[in-house]
C-alpha atoms as a PDB file:
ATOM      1  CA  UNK A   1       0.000   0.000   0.000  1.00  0.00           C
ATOM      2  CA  UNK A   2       2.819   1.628   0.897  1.00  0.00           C
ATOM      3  CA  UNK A   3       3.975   2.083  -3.122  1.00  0.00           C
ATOM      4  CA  UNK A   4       0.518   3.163  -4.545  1.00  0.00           C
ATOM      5  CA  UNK A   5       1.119   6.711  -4.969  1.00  0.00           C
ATOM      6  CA  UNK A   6       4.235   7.988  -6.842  1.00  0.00           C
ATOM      7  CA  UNK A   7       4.877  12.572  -7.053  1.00  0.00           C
ATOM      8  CA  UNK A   8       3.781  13.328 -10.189  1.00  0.00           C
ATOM      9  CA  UNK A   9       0.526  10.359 -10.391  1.00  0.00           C
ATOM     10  CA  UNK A  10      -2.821  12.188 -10.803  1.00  0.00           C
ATOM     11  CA  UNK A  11      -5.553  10.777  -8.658  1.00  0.00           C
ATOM     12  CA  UNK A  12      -9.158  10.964  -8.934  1.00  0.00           C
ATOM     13  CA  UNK A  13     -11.148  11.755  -5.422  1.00  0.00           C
ATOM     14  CA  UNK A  14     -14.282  11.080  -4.629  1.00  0.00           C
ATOM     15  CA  UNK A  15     -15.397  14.316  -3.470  1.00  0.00           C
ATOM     16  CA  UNK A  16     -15.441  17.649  -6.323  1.00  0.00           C
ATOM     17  CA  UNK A  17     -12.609  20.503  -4.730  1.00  0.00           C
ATOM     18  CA  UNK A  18     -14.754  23.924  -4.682  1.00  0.00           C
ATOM     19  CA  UNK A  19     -13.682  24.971  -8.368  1.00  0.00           C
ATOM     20  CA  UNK A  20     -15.626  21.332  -9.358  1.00  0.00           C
ATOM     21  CA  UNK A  21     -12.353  19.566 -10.508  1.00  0.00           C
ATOM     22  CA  UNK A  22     -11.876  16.176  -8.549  1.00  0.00           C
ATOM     23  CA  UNK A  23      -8.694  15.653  -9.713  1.00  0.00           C
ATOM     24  CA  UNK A  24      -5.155  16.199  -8.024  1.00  0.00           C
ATOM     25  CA  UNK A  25      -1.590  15.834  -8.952  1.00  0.00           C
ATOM     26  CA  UNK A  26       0.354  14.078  -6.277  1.00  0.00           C
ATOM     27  CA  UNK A  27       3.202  16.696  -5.384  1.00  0.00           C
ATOM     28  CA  UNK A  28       4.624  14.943  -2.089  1.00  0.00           C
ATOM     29  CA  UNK A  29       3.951  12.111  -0.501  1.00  0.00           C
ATOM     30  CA  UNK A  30       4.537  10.819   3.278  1.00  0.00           C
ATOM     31  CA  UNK A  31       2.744  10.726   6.215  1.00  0.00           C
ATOM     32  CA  UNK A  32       1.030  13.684   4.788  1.00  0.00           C
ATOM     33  CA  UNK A  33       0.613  14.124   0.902  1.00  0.00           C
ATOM     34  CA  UNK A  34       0.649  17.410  -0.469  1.00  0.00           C
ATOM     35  CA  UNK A  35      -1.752  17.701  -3.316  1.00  0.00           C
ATOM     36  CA  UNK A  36      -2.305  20.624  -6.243  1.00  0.00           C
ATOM     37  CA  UNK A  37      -5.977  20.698  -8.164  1.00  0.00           C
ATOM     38  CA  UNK A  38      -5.562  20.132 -11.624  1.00  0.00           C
ATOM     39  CA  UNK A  39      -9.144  22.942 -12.275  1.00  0.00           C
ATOM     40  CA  UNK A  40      -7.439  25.887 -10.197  1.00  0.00           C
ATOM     41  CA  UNK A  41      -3.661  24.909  -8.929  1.00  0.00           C
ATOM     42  CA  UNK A  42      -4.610  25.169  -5.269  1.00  0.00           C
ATOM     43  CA  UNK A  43      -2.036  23.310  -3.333  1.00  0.00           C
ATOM     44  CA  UNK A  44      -2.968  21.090   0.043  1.00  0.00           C
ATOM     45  CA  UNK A  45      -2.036  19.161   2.731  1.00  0.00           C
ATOM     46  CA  UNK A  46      -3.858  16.217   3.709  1.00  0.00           C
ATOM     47  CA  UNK A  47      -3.092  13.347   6.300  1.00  0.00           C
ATOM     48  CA  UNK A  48      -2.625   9.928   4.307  1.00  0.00           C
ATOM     49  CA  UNK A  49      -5.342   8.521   5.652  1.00  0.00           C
ATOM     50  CA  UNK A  50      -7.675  10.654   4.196  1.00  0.00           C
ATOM     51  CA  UNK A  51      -6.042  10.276   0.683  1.00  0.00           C
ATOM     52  CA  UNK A  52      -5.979   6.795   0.746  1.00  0.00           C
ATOM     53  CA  UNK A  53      -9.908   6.374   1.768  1.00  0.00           C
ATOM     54  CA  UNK A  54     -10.887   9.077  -0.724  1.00  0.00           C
ATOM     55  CA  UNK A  55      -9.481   8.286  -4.099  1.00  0.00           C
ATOM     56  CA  UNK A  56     -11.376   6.399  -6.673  1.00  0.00           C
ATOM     57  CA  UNK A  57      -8.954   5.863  -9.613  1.00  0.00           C
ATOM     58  CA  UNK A  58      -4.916   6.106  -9.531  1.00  0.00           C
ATOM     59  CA  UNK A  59      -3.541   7.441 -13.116  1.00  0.00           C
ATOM     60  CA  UNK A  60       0.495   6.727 -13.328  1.00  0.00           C
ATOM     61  CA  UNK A  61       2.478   9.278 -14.940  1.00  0.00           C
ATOM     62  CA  UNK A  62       3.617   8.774 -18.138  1.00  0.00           C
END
């Protein structure tokens, strides 16, 4: 579970960010990932956790 997110991966969450994009581009990832809206660039914090309950679909950078 551990190896499931990679910076740079765009992940789809289940729940639309404010500017009604749901998806984010992974920009750090740890304990806490940070996270920047593909619809607006707003960057985040959020506890792992949270990301890993929360995303629907995983796409792999190219």
């Amino acid at each position: 579970m551990a190896d499931r997110f990679d910076i740079g991966d765009i992940i789809r969450m289940k729940k639309p960010h404010p500017c009604g994009s749901r998806e984010w581009e992974v920009l750090r990832v740890g304990a806490d990932f940070r996270l920047k809206c593909e619809g607006c660039g707003h960057q985040i914090m959020v506890p792992r956790k949270l990301v890993e309950k929360n995303t629907k679909e995983i796409r792999k950078k190219a």
